[in-house]
C-alpha atoms as a PDB file:
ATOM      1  CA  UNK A   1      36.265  24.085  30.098  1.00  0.00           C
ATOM      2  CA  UNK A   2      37.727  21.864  27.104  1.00  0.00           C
ATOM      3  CA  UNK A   3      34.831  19.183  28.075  1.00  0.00           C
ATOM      4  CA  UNK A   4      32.068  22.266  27.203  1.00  0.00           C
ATOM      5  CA  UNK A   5      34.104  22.955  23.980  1.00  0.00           C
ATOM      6  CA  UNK A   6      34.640  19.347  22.805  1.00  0.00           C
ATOM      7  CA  UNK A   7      30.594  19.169  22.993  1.00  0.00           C
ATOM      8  CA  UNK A   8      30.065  22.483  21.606  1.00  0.00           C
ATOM      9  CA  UNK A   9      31.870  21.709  18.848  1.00  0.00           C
ATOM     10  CA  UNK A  10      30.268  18.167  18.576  1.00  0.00           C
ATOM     11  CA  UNK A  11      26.513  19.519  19.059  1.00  0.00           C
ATOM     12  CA  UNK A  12      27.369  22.433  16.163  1.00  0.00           C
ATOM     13  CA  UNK A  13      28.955  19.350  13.847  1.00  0.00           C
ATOM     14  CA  UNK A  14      25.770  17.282  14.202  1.00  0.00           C
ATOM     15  CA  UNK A  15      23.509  20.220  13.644  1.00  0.00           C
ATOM     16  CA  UNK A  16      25.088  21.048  10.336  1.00  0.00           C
ATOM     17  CA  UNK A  17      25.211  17.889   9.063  1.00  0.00           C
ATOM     18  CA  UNK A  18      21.452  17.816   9.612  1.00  0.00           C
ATOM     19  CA  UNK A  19      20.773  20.818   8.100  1.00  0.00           C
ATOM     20  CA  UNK A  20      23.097  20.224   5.237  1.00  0.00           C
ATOM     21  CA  UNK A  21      21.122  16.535   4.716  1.00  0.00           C
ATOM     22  CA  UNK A  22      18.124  18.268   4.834  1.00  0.00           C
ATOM     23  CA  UNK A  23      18.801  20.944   2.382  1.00  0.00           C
ATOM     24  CA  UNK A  24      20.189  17.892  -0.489  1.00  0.00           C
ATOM     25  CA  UNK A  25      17.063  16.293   0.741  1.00  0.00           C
ATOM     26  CA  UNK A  26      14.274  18.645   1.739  1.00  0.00           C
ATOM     27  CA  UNK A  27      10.597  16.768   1.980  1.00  0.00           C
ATOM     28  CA  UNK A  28       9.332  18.660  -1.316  1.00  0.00           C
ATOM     29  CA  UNK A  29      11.303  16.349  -3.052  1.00  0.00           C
ATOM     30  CA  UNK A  30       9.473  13.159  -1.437  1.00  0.00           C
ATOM     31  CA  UNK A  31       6.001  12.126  -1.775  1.00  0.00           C
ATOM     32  CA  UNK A  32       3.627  10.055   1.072  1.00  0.00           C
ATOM     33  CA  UNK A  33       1.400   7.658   0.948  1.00  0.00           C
ATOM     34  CA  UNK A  34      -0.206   5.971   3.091  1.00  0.00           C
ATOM     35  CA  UNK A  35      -0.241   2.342   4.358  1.00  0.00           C
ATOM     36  CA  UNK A  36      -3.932   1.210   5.428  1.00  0.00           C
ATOM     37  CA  UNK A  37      -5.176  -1.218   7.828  1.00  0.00           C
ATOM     38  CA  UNK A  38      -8.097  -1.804   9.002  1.00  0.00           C
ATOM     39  CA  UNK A  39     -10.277  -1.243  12.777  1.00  0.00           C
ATOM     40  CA  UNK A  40     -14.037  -2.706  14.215  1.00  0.00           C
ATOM     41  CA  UNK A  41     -16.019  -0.221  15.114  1.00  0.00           C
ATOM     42  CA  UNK A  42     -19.793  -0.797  16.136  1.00  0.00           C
ATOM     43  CA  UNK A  43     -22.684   0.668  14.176  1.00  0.00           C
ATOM     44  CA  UNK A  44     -25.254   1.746  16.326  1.00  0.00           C
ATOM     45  CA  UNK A  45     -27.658   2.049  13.137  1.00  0.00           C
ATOM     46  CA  UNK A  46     -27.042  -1.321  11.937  1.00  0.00           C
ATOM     47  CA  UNK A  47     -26.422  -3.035  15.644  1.00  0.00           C
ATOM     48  CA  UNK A  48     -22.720  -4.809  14.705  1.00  0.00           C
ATOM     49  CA  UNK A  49     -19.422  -4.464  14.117  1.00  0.00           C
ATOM     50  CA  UNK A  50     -18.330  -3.450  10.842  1.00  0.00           C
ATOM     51  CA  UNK A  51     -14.263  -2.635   9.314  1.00  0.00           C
ATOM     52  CA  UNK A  52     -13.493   0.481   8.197  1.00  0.00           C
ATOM     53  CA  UNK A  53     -10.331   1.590   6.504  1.00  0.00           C
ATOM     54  CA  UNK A  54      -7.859   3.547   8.736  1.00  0.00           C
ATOM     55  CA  UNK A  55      -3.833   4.914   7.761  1.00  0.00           C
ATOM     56  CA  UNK A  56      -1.501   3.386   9.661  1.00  0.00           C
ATOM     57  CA  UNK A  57       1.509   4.676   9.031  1.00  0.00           C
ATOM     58  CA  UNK A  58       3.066   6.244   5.863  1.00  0.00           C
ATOM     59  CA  UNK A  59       5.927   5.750   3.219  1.00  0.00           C
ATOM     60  CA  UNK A  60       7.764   8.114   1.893  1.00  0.00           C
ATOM     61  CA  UNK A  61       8.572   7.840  -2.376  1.00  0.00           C
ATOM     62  CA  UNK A  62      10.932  10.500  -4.208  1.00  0.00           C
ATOM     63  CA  UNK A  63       8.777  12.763  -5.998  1.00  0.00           C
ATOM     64  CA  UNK A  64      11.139  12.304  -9.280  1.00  0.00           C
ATOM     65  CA  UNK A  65       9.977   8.680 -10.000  1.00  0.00           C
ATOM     66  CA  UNK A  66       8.051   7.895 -12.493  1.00  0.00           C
ATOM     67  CA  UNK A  67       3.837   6.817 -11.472  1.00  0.00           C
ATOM     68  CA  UNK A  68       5.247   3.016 -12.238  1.00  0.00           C
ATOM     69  CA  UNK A  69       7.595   2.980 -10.117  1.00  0.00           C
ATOM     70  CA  UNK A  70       5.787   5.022  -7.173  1.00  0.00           C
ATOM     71  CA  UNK A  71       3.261   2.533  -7.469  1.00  0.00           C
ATOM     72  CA  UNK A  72       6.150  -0.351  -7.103  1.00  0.00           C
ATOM     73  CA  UNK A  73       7.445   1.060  -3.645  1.00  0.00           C
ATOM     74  CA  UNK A  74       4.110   1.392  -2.489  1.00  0.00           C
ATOM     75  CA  UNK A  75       3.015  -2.320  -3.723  1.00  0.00           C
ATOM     76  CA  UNK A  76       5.939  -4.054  -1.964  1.00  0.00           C
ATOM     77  CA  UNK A  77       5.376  -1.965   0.683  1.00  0.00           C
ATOM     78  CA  UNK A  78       1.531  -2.591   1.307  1.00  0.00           C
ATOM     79  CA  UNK A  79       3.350  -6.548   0.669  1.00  0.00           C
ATOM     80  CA  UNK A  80       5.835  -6.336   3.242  1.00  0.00           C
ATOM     81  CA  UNK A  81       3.019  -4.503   6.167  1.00  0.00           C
ATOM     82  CA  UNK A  82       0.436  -6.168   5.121  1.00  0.00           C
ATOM     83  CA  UNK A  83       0.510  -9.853   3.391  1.00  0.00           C
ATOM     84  CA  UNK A  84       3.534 -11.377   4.239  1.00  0.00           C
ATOM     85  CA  UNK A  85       5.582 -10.318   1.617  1.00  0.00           C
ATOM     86  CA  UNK A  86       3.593 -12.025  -1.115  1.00  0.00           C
ATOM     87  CA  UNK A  87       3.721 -10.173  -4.315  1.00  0.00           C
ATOM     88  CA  UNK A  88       1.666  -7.614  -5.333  1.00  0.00           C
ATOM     89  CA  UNK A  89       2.875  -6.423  -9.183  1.00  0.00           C
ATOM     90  CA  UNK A  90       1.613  -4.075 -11.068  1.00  0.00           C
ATOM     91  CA  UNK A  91       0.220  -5.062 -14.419  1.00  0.00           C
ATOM     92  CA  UNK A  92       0.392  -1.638 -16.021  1.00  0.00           C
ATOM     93  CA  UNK A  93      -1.887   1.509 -16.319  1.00  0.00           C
ATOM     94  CA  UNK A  94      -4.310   1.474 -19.055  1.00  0.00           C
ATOM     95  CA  UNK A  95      -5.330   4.704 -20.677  1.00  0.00           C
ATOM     96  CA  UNK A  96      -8.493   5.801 -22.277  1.00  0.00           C
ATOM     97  CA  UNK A  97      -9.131   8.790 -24.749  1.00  0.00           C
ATOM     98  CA  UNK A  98     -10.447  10.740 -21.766  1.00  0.00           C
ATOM     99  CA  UNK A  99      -6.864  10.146 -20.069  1.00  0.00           C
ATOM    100  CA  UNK A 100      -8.385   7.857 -17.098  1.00  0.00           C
ATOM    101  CA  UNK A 101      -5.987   5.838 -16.016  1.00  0.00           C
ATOM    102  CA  UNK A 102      -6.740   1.975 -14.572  1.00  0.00           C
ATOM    103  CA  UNK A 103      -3.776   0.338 -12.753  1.00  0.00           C
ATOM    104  CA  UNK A 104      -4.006  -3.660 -13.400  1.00  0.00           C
ATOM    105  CA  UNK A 105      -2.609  -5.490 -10.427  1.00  0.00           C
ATOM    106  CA  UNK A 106      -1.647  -9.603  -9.843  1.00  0.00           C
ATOM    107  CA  UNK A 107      -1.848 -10.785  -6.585  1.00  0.00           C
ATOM    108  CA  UNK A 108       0.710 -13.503  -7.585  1.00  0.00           C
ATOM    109  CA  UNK A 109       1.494 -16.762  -5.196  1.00  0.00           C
ATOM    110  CA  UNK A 110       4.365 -18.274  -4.317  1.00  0.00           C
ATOM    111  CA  UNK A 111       5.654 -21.001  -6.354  1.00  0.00           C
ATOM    112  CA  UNK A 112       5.248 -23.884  -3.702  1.00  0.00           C
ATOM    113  CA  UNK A 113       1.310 -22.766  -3.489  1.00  0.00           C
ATOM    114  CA  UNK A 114      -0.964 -25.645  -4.301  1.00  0.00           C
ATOM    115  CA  UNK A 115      -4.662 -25.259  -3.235  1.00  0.00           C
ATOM    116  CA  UNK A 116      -6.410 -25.726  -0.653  1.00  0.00           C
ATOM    117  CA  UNK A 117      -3.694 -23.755   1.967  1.00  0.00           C
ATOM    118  CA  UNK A 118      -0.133 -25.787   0.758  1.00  0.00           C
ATOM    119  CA  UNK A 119       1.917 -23.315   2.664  1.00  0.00           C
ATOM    120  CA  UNK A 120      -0.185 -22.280   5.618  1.00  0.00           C
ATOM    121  CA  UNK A 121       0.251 -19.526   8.270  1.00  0.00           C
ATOM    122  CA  UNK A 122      -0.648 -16.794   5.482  1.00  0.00           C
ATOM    123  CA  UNK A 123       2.109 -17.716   2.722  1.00  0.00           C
ATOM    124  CA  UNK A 124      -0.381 -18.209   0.124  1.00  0.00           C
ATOM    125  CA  UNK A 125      -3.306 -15.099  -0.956  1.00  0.00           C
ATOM    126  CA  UNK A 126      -5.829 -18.259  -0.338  1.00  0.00           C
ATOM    127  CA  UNK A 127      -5.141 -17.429   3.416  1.00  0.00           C
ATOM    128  CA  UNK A 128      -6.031 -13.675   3.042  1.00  0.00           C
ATOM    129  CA  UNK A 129      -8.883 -14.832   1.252  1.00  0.00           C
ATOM    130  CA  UNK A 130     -10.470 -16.797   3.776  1.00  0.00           C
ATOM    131  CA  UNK A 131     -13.408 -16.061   5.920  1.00  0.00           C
ATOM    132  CA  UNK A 132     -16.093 -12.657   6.533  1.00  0.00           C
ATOM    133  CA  UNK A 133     -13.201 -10.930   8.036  1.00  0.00           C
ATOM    134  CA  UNK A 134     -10.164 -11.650   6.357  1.00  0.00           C
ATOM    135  CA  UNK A 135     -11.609 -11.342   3.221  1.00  0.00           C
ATOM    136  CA  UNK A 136     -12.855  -7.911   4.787  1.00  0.00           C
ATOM    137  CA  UNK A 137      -9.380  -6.915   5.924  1.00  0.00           C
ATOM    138  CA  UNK A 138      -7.991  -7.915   2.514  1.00  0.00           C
ATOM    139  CA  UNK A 139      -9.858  -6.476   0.169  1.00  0.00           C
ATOM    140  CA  UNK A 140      -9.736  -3.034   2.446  1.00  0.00           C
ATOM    141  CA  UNK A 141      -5.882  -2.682   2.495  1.00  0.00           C
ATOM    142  CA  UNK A 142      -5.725  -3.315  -1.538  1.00  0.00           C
ATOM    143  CA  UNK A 143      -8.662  -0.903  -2.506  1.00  0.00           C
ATOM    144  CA  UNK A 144      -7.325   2.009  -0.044  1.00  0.00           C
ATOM    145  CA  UNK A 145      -3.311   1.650  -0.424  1.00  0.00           C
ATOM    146  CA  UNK A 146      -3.375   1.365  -4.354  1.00  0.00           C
ATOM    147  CA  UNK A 147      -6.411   3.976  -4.608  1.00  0.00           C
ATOM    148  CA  UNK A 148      -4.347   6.512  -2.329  1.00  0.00           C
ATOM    149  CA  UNK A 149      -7.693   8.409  -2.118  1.00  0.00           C
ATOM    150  CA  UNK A 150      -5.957  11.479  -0.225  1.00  0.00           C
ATOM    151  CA  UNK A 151      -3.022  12.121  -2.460  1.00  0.00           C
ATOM    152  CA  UNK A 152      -3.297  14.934  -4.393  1.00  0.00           C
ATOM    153  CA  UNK A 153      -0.433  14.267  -6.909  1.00  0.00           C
ATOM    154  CA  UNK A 154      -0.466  12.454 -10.134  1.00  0.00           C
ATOM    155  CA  UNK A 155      -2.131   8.845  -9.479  1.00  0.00           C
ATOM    156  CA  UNK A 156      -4.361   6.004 -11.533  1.00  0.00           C
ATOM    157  CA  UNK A 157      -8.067   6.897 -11.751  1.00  0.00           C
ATOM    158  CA  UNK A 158      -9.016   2.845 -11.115  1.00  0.00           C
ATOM    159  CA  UNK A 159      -7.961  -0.384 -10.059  1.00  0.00           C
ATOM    160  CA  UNK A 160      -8.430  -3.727 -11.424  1.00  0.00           C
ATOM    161  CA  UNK A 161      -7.396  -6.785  -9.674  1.00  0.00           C
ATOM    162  CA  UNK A 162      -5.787 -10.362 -10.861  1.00  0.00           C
ATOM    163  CA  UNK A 163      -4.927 -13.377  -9.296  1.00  0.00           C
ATOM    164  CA  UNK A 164      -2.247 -15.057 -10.684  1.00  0.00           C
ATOM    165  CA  UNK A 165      -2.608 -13.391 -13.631  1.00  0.00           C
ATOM    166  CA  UNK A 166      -6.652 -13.902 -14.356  1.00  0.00           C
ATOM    167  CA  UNK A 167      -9.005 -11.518 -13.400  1.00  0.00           C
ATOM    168  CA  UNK A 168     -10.632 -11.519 -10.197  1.00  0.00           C
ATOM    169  CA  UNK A 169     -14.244 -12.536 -10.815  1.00  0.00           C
ATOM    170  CA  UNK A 170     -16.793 -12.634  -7.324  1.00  0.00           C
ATOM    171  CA  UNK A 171     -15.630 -14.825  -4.731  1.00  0.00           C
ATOM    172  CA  UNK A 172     -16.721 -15.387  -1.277  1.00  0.00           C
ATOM    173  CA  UNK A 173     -15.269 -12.517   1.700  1.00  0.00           C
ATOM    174  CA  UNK A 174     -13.274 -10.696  -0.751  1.00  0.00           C
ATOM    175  CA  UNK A 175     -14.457  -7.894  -3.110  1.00  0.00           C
ATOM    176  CA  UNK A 176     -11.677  -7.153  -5.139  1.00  0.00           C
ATOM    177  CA  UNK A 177     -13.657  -8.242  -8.288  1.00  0.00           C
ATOM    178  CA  UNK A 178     -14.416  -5.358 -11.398  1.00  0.00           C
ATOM    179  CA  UNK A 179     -13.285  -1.665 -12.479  1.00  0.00           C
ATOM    180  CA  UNK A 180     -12.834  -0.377  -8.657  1.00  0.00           C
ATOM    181  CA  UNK A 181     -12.819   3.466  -9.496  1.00  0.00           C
ATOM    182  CA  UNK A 182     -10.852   6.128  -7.197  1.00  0.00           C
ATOM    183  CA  UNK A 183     -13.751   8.826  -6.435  1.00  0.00           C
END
């Protein structure tokens, strides 16, 4: 009888330190966005394989940050899943008269980089870069994660892209070059 009592007692503790977490905490207060990869899938109308953007898992951001530093979290995060932890800063958000708003971004390397590949095993963007696919893959996770397409909350309008702090002009696989706009 004192066994079914010691874990009654437990059980009720636990569930009202849940509840009590999630009342300080409730999910209004936290945003999501999502975290993109990429899949093959065969089109019939074209006869090959093509990449198409898909979520693969989320991140949660409080809600009270400002659009800088949502855009931070998400950056390191899209980093971290994606690219090996190289960084990914943001540049800042441009504004026009109209009030659309175009989110610069440097795709910086690390400081041991020295072309072609001095690092290898994708420590360097050059690796991303590389080759039909990768440069596929690459310039799918960028556009999608920092476009957020599906969030419905305050976000940038467009994207521009650097590397290492120039702007990215057409280069072979990747397509990162230009105004990339949200719509």
């Amino acid at each position: 009888m004192n066994k079914i009592l010691i874990k009654t007692s437990i059980y009720l503790t636990l569930a009202i330190v849940i509840l009590s977490c999630n009342l300080k905490n409730p999910t209004s207060d936290l945003d999501e966005f999502a975290l993109y990869s990429t899949k093959e899938v065969f089109d019939s109308v074209d006869g090959f394989d093509k990449m198409t953007p898909i979520i693969d898992h989320y991140i949660s951001v409080p809600t009270n940050h400002d659009l800088i530093k949502k855009i931070s979290i998400l950056l390191d995060s899209v980093s971290a899943y994606n690219f090996n932890n190289l960084k990914i800063e943001p540049l800042g958000i441009d504004e026009n008269e109209s009030n659309y708003k175009i989110l610069k971004i440097n795709l910086k390397e690390n400081p041991d980089f020295k072309m072609p590949d001095g690092l290898g095993n994708y420590r360097s963007w050059y690796d991303f870069f590389q080759g039909s696919m990768g440069g596929g893959r690459t310039t799918i996770i960028l556009i999608e994660s920092t476009l957020q397409k599906q969030y419905k909350g305050e976000w940038v309008d467009a994207v521009e892209f650097y590397y290492q702090n120039e702007k990215i002009e057409e280069m072979d696989h990747i397509f990162l070059s230009g105004i990339i706009k949200r719509d």
